[in-house]
Protein backbone atom coordinates (compact mmCIF):
# COMPACT_ATOMS: atom_id res chain seq x y z
CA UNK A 1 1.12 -35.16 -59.21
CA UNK A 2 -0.24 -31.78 -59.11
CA UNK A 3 -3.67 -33.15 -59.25
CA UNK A 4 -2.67 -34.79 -55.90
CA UNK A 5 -1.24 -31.19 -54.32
CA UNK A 6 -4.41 -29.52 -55.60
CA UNK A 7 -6.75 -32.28 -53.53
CA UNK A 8 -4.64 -32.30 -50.52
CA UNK A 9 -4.85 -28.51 -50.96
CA UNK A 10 -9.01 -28.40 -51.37
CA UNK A 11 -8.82 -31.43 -48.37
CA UNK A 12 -6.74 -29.18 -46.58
CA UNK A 13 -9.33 -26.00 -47.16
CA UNK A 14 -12.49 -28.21 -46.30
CA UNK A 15 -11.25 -28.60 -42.33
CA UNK A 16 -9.97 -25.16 -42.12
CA UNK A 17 -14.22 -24.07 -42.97
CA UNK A 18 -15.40 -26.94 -41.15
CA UNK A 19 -13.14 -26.09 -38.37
CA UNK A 20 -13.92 -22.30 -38.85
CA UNK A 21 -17.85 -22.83 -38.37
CA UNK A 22 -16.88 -25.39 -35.40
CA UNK A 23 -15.01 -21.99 -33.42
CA UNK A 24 -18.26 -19.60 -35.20
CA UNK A 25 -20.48 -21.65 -33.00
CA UNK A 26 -17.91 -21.82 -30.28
CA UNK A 27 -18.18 -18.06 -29.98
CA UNK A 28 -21.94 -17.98 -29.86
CA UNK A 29 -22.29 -20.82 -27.49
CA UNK A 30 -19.29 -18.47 -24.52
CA UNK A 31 -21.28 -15.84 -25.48
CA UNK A 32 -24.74 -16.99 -23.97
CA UNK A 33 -22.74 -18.41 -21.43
CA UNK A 34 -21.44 -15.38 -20.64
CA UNK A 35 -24.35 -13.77 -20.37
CA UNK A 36 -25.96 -15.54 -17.73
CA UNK A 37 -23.28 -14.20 -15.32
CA UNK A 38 -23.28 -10.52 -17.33
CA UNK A 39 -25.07 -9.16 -20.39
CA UNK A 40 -23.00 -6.27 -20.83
CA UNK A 41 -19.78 -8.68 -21.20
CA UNK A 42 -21.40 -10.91 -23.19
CA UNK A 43 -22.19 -8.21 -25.90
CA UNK A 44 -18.70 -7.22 -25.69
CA UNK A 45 -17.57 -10.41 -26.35
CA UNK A 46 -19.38 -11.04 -29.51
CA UNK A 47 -18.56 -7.29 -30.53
CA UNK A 48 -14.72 -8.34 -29.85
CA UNK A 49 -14.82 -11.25 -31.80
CA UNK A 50 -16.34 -9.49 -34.77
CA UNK A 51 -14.10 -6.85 -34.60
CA UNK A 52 -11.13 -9.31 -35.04
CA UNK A 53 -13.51 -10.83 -38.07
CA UNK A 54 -13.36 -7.29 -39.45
CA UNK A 55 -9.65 -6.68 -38.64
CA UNK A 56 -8.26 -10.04 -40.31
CA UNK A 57 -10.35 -9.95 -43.36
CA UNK A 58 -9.79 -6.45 -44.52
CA UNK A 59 -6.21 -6.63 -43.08
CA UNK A 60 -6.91 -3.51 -40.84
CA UNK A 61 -3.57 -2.34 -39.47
CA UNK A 62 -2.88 0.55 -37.97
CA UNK A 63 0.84 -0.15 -38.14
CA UNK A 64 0.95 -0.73 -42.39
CA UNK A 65 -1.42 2.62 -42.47
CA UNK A 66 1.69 4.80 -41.12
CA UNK A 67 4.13 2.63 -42.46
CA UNK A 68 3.00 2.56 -46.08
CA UNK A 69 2.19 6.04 -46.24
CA UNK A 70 5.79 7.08 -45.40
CA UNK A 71 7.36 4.31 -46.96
CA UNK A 72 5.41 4.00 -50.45
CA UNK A 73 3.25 7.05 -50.34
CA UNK A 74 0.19 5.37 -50.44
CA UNK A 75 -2.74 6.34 -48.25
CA UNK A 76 -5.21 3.42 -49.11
CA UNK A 77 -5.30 1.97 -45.36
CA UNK A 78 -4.96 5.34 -43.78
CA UNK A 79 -7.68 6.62 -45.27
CA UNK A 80 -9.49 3.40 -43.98
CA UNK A 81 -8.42 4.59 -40.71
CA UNK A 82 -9.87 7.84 -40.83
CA UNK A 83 -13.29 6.34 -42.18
CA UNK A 84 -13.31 4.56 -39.26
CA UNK A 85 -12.94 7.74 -36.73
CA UNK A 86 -15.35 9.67 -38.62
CA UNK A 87 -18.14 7.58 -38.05
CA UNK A 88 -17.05 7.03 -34.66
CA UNK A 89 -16.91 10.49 -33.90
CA UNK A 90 -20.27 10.85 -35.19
CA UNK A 91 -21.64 7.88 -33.34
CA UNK A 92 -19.68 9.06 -29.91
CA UNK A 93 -21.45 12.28 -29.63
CA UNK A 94 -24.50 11.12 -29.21
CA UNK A 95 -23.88 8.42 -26.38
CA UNK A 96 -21.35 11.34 -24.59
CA UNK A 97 -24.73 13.47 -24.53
CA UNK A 98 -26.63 11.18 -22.94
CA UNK A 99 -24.15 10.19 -20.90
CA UNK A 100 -23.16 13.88 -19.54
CA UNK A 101 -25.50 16.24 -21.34
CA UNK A 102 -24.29 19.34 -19.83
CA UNK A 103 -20.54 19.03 -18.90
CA UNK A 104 -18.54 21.29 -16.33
CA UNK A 105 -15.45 22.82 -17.25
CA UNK A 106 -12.94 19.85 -16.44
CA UNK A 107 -15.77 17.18 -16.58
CA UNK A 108 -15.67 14.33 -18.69
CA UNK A 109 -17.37 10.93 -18.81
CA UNK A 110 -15.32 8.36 -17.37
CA UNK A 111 -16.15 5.82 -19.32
CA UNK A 112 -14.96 7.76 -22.49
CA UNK A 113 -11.24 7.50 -23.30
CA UNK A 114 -9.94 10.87 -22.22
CA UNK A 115 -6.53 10.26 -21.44
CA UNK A 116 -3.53 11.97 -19.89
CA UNK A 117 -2.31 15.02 -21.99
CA UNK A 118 1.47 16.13 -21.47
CA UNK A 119 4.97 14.20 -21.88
CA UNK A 120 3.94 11.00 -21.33
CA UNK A 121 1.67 10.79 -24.36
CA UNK A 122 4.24 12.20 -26.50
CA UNK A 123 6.60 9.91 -25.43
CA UNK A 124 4.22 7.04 -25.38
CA UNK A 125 3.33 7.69 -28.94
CA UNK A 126 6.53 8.20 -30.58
CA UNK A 127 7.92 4.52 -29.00
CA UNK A 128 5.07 2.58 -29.69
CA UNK A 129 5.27 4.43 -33.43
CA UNK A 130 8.71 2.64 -33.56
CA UNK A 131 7.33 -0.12 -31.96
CA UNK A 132 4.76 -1.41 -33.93
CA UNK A 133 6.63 -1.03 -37.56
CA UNK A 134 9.45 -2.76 -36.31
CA UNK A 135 7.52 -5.43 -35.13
CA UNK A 136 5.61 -5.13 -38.77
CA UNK A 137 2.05 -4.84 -36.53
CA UNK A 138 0.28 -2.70 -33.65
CA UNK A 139 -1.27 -4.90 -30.97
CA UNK A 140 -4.24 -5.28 -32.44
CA UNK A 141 -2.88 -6.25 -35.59
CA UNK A 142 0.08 -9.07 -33.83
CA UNK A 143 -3.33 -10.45 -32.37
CA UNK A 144 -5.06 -11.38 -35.90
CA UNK A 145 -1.55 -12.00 -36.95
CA UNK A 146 -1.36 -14.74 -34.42
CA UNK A 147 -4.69 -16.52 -35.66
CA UNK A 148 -3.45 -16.66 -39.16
CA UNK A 149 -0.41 -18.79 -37.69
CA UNK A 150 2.64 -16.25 -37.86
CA UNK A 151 5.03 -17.32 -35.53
CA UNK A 152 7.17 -13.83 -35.09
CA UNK A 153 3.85 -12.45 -33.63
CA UNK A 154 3.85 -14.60 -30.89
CA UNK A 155 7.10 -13.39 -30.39
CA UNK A 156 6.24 -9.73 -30.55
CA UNK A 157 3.13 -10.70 -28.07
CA UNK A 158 5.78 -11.84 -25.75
CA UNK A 159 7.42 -8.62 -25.95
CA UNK A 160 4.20 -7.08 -25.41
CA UNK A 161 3.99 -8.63 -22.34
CA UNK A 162 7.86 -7.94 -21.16
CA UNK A 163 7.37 -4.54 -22.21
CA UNK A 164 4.19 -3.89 -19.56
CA UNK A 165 6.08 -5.60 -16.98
CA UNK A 166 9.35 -3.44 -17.51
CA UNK A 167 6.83 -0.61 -17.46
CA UNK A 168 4.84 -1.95 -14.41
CA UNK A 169 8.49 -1.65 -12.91
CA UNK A 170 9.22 1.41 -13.94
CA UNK A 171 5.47 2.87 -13.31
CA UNK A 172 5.95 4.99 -10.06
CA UNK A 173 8.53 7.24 -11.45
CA UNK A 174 6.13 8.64 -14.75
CA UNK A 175 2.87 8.61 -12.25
CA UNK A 176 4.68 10.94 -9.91
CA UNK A 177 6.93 12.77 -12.35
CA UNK A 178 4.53 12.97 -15.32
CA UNK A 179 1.17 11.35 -15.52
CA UNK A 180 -0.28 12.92 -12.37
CA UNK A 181 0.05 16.37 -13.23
CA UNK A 182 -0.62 15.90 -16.74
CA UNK A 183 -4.46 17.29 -17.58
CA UNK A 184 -7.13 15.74 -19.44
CA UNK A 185 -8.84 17.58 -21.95
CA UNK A 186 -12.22 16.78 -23.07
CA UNK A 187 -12.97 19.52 -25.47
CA UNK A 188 -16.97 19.81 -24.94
CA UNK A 189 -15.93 21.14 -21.42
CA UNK A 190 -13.08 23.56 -22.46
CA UNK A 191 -14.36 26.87 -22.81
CA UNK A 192 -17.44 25.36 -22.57
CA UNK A 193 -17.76 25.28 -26.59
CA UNK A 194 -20.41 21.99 -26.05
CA UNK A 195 -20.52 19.04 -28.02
CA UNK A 196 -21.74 20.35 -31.32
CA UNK A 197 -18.66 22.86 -31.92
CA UNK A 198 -16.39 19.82 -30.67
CA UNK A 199 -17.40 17.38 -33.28
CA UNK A 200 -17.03 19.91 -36.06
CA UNK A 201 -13.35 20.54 -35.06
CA UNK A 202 -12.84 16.37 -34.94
CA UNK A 203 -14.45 16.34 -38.23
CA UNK A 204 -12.59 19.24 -39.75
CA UNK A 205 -8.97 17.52 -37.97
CA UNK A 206 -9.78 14.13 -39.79
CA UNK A 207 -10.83 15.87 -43.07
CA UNK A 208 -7.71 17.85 -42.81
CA UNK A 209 -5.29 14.62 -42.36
CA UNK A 210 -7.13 13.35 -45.45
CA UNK A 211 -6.23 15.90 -47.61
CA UNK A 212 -2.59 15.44 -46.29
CA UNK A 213 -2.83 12.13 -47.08
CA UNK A 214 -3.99 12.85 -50.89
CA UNK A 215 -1.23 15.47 -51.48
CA UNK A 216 1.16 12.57 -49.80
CA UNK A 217 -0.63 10.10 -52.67
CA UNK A 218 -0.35 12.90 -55.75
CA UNK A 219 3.58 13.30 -54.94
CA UNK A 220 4.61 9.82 -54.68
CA UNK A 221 2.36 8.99 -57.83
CA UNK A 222 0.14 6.41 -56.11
CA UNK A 223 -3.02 6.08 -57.76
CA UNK A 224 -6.10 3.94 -56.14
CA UNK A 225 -7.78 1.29 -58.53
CA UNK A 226 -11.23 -0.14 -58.61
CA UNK A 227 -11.68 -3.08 -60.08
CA UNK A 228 -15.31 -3.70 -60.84
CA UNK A 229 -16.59 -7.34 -60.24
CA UNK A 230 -18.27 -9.27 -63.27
CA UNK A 231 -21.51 -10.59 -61.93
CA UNK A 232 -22.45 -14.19 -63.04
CA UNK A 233 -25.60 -14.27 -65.31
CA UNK A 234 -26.35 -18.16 -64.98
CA UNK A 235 -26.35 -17.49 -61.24
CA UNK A 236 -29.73 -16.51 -60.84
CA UNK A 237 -31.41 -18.79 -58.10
CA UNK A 238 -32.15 -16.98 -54.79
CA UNK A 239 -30.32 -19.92 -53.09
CA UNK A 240 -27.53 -19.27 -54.98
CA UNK A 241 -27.42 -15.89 -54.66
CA UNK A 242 -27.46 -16.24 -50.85
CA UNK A 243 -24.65 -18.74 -51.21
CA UNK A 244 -22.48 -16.28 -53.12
CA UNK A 245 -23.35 -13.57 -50.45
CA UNK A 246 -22.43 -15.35 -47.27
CA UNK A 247 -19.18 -16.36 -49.26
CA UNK A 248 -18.49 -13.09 -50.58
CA UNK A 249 -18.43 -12.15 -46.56
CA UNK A 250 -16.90 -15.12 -44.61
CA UNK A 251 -14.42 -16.40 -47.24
CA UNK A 252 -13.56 -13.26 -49.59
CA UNK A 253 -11.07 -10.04 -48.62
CA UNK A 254 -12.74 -7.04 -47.58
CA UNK A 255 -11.12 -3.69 -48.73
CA UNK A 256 -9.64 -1.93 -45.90
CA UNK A 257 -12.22 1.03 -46.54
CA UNK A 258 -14.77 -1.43 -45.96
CA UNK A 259 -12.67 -3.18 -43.22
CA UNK A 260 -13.06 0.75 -41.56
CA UNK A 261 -16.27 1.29 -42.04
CA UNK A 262 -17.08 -1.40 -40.40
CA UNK A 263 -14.79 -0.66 -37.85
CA UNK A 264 -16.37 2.86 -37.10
CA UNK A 265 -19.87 1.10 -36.00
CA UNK A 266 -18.43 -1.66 -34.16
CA UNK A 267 -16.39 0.82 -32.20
CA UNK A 268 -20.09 2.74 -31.14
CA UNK A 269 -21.42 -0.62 -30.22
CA UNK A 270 -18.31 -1.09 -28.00
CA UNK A 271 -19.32 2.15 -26.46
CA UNK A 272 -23.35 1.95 -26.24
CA UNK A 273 -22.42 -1.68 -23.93
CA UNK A 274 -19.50 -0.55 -21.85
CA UNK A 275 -16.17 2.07 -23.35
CA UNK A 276 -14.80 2.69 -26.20
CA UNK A 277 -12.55 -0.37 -27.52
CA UNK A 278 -9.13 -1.18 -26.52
CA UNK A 279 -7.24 -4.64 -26.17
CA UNK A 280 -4.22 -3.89 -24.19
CA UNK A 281 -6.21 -4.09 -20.95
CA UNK A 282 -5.90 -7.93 -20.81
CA UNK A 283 -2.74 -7.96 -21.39
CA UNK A 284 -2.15 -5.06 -18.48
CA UNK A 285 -4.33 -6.99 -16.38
CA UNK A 286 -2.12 -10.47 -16.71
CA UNK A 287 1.45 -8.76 -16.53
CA UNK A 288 0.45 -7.41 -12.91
CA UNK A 289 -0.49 -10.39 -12.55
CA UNK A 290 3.04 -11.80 -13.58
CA UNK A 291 4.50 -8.75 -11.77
CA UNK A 292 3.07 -10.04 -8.21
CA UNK A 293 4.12 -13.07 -8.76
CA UNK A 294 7.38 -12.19 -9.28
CA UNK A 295 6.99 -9.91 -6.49
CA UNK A 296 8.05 -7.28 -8.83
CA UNK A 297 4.75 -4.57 -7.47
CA UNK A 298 3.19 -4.37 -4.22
CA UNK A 299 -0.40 -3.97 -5.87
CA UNK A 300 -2.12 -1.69 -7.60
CA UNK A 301 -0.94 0.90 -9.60
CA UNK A 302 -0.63 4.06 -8.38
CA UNK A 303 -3.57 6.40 -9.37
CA UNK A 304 -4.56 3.53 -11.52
CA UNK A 305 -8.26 3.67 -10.41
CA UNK A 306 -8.21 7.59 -11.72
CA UNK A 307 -7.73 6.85 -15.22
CA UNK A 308 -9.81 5.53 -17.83
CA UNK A 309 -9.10 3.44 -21.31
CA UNK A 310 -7.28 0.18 -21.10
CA UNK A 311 -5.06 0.76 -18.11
CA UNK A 312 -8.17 1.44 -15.88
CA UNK A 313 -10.50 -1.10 -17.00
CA UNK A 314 -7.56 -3.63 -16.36
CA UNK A 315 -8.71 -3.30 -12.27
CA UNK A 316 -11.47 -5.41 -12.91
CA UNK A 317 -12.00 -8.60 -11.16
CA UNK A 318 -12.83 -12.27 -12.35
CA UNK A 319 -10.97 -14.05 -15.06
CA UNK A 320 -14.26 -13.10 -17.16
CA UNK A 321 -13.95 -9.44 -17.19
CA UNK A 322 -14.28 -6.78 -19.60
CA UNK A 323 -10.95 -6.78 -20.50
CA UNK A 324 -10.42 -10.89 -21.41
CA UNK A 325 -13.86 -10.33 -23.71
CA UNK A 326 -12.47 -7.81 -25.55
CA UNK A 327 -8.83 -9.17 -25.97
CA UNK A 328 -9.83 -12.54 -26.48
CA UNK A 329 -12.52 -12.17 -28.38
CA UNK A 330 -10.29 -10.15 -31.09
CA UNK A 331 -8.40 -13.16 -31.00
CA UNK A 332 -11.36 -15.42 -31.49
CA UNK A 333 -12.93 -13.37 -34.11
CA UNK A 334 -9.99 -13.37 -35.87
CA UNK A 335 -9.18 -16.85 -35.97
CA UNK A 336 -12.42 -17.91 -37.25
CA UNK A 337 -12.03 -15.79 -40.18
CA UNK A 338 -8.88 -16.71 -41.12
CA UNK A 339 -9.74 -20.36 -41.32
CA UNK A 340 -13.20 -19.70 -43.53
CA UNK A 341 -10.64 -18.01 -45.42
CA UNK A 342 -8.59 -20.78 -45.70
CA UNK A 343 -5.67 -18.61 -44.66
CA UNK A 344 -4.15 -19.67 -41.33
CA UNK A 345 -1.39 -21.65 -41.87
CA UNK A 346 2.19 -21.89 -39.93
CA UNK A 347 4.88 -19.07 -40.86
CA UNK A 348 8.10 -18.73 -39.56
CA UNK A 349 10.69 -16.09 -40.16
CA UNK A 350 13.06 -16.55 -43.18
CA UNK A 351 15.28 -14.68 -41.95
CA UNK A 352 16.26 -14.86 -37.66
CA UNK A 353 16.77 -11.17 -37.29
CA UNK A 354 13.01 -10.81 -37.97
CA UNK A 355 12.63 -12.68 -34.51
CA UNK A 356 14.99 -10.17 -33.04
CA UNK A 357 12.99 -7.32 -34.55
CA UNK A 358 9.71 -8.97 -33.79
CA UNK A 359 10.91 -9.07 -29.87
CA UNK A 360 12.41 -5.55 -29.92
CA UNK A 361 9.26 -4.36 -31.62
CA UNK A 362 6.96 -6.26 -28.86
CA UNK A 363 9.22 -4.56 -26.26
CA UNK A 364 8.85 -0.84 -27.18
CA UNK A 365 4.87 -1.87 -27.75
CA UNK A 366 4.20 -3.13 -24.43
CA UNK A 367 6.20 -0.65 -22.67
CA UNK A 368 4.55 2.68 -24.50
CA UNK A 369 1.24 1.67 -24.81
CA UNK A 370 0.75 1.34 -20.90
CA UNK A 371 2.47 4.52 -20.63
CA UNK A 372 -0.19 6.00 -22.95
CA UNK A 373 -3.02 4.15 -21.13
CA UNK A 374 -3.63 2.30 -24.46
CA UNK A 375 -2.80 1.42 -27.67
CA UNK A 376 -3.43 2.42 -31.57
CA UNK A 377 -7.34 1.57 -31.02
CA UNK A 378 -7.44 2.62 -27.11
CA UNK A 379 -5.21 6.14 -26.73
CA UNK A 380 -5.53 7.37 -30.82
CA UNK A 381 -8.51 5.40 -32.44
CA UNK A 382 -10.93 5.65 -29.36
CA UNK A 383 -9.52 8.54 -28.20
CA UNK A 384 -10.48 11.16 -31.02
CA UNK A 385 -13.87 10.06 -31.18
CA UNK A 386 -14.04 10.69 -27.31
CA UNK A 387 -13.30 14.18 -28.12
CA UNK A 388 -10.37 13.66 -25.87
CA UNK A 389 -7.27 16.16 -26.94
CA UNK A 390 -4.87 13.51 -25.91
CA UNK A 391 -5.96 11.34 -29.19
CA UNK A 392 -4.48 13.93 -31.62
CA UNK A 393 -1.30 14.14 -29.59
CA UNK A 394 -0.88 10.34 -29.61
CA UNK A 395 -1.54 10.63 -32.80
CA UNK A 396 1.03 12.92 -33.79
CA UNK A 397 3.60 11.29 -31.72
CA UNK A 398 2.56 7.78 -33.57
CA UNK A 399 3.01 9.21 -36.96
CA UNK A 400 6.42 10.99 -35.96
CA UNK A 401 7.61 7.45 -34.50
CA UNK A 402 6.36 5.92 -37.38
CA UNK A 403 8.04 7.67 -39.68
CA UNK A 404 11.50 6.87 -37.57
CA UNK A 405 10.51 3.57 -37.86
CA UNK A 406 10.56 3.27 -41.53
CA UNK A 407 13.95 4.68 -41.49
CA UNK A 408 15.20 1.66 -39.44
CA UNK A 409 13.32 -0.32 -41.48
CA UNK A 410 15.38 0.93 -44.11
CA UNK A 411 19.13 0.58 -42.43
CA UNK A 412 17.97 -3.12 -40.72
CA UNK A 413 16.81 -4.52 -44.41
C-alpha cells in the first residue's frame, strides 16, 4: 500500500514538471508574440513572470516579513526585503540620471514611483498593513499564493478587487480633500542635494532598519542557521552536474535572501524597459472597468493622468498593456514554478473564519493600496529606490499597521 501512495505520488509529480515546462514554453512563446505588437511589453512580460518565479520559490512576502518580525522576532525575510531595496537603490540611480540628469527643484521623472506624500499615504499604509496580515499575504504574495492552489487567496483577490471598487467609489472625496494637495518629494530635487547625497541617505535609512531589525533578532533570541550542503563525490560528470544545477534552480527552495537579491535586479530591469514594478495596476485597470459597468464612475479618475506608479499606468489602453504583463505575468511566473516544484496542489481553509479573514483582509488591501497609488512592491518597495520620500512614509505606516495586525491575529486565533 504505501508503495502504491508513493507511485501515485512520483505519477502525480511527473505531470506537475511536464505540465510546468508545457506553461515555461507557454510564457516564451506570448512573449515573442507580444513583441511583435511591442518590445517594451514583451520584456516586461518575461521580467513579470520571472519575478513571480523568484517570489514563489523563495517564498518572498512582504506580508510574513512584518508579520514575523513582530510576531516571532525574527528578521530573516525582512532582511531579504531590504537586500532587495539596496540593490535597487543602487541600480535606480543610475537610470534616474540618465533619465533627468540635472533635476529642478520639484522635478521628478515620471516614470519613477514618486508618489503622493501627506495623509493619504499614512492612511493608505497603516490599512493595507492590517490588510495584508489578516489576509496572511500582500498582493503580490495572494498572487503566487493563487498558483500554488490556495483557495482563501482567491478569496482575498476578490476582496482585492471589491476593495478598489469601494475605493473607485469613494475616490473623489481623498483626490479633492487629500491627494491633490499632497506634495511629492523626490529628494535629488529638494534642496537640490543631487543624486549622489540622495542615495547615501537611502542607503544609510535601509542600513539603519537593519540594525533595528538585528537588535529586534538579539531580544527575542532568534538566531539565523546555515546549513551547509554536502556535495556528492560520485557526481562528477559535466552532464550531471548541469542536471543538478538546473534542478537546484527550477525544483529546489531558494532562501528568501536569495529570493531578494534576485528581486533587487529584476526590479532595475523593470525600470531600464518601462517603471519601476507594481501589480496592482491590472487589477485598478479591471475594477474601473467593473465600476463603468456598473455605472458606479463616469470615467476617469480624477487627476489620475497626474500620478505615476500603479494607479497611473492603469490608463493604458488595449487588453495587452503594461499593466496585464506585469500582473499576469507574476501570476504566470509563479505558477510554473510551483508545479516544477511539485507544490501546487488544492488547499482549502480548515477552519471558515479564515475565509472571512481572507475577504476582510482582501477588502482593506484593495481599498488602501489604490489610495496609496500602489502596493508593498509599487508605493514602499519601488518607491525607496525612486528616491521618492513617500516610500519611507508608506513604509512606516505598513510596519505600524502591521504590527496592529498581529495583535488581531492574536485575539481572532
Amino acid at each position: 500500500m504505501a508503495n502504491l501512495i508513493i507511485r501515485t505520488e512520483n505519477i502525480r509529480g511527473s505531470k506537475q514538471r511536464v505540465l510546468g515546462w508545457s506553461f515555461f514554453l507557454a510564457i516564451i512563446l506570448a512573449g515573442f508574440a507580444i513583441s511583435l505588437n511591442n518590445f517594451s511589453d514583451a520584456a516586461i512580460w518575461i521580467t513579470a513572470s520571472a519575478l513571480g518565479f523568484i517570489l514563489q520559490k523563495s517564498r518572498f512576502c512582504f506580508a510574513s516579513a512584518f508579520r514575523d518580525l513582530f510576531l516571532f522576532g525574527s528578521g530573516h525575510n525582512m532582511k531579504a526585503v531590504l537586500f532587495a531595496m539596496a540593490i535597487a537603490s543602487v541600480g535606480f540611480v543610475g537610470i534616474l540620471v540618465w533619465i533627468l540628469p540635472d533635476p529642478l527643484p520639484g522635478e521628478f521623472p515620471s516614470s519613477a514611483h514618486v508618489l503622493p506624500f501627506g495623509l493619504s499615504t499614512i492612511i493608505a499604509g497603516s490599512v493595507f498593513g492590517i490588510g495584508m496580515v489578516l489576509a496572511g499575504g500582500c498582493v503580490s504574495g495572494t498572487i503566487y499564493r493563487i498558483a500554488e492552489g490556495y483557495v482563501a487567496s482567491i478569496v482575498t483577490m476578490i476582496g482585492i478587487f471589491t476593495g478598489t471598487i469601494l475605493l473607485i467609489i469613494s475616490w473623489d472625496f481623498w483626490w479633492d480633500t487629500f491627494i491633490s494637495n499632497e506634495p511629492k518629494i523626490f529628494l535629488p530635487s529638494t534642496q537640490s542635494i543631487g543624486y549622489g547625497f540622495s542615495l547615501l541617505l537611502t542607503l544609510l535609512g535601509i542600513g539603519a532598519v537593519y540594525l533595528i531589525v538585528i537588535y529586534v533578532e538579539s531580544k527575542s533570541g532568534i538566531i539565523e542557521f546555515i546549513s551547509a550542503k554536502t556535495q556528492n563525490q560520485n557526481s562528477t560528470g559535466f552532464q550531471q552536474r548541469i542536471l543538478e544545477n538546473i534542478n537546484n534552480v527550477v525544483s529546489r527552495s531558494w532562501t528568501a535572501k536569495s529570493g531578494g537579491i534576485a528581486l533587487g535586479f529584476i526590479a532595475i530591469i523593470y525600470f531600464l524597459f518601462h517603471s519601476p514594478p507594481g501589480v496592482t495596476g491590472e487589477i485598478m485597470k479591471q475594477s474601473m472597468n467593473i465600476s463603468a459597468i456598473l455605472n458606479l464612475t463616469d470615467g476617469p479618475l480624477k487627476g489620475i493622468a497626474s500620478l505615476s506608479g500603479c494607479l497611473g499606468s492603469s490608463i493604458g489602453s488595449g487588453v495587452i498593456s503594461h499593466t496585464f504583463v506585469s500582473t499576469v505575468g507574476v501570476f504566470s511566473g509563479a505558477l510554473v514554478s510551483a508545479l516544477l516544484s511539485q507544490e501546487f496542489k488544492i488547499r482549502t481553509p480548515k477552519e471558515p473564519k479564515r475565509y472571512i479573514q481572507s475577504m476582510t483582509g482582501g477588502i482593506l488591501m484593495g481599498y488602501s493600496a489604490s489610495l496609496g497609488i500602489g502596493c508593498t512592491i509599487g508605493a514602499f518597495f519601488s518607491a525607496i529606490p525612486s528616491l521618492s520620500l513617500s516610500g519611507w512614509l508608506f513604509g512606516l505606516s505598513l510596519g505600524l499597521g502591521a504590527f496592529v495586525g498581529t495583535k488581531l491575529i492574536k485575539a481572532i486565533g
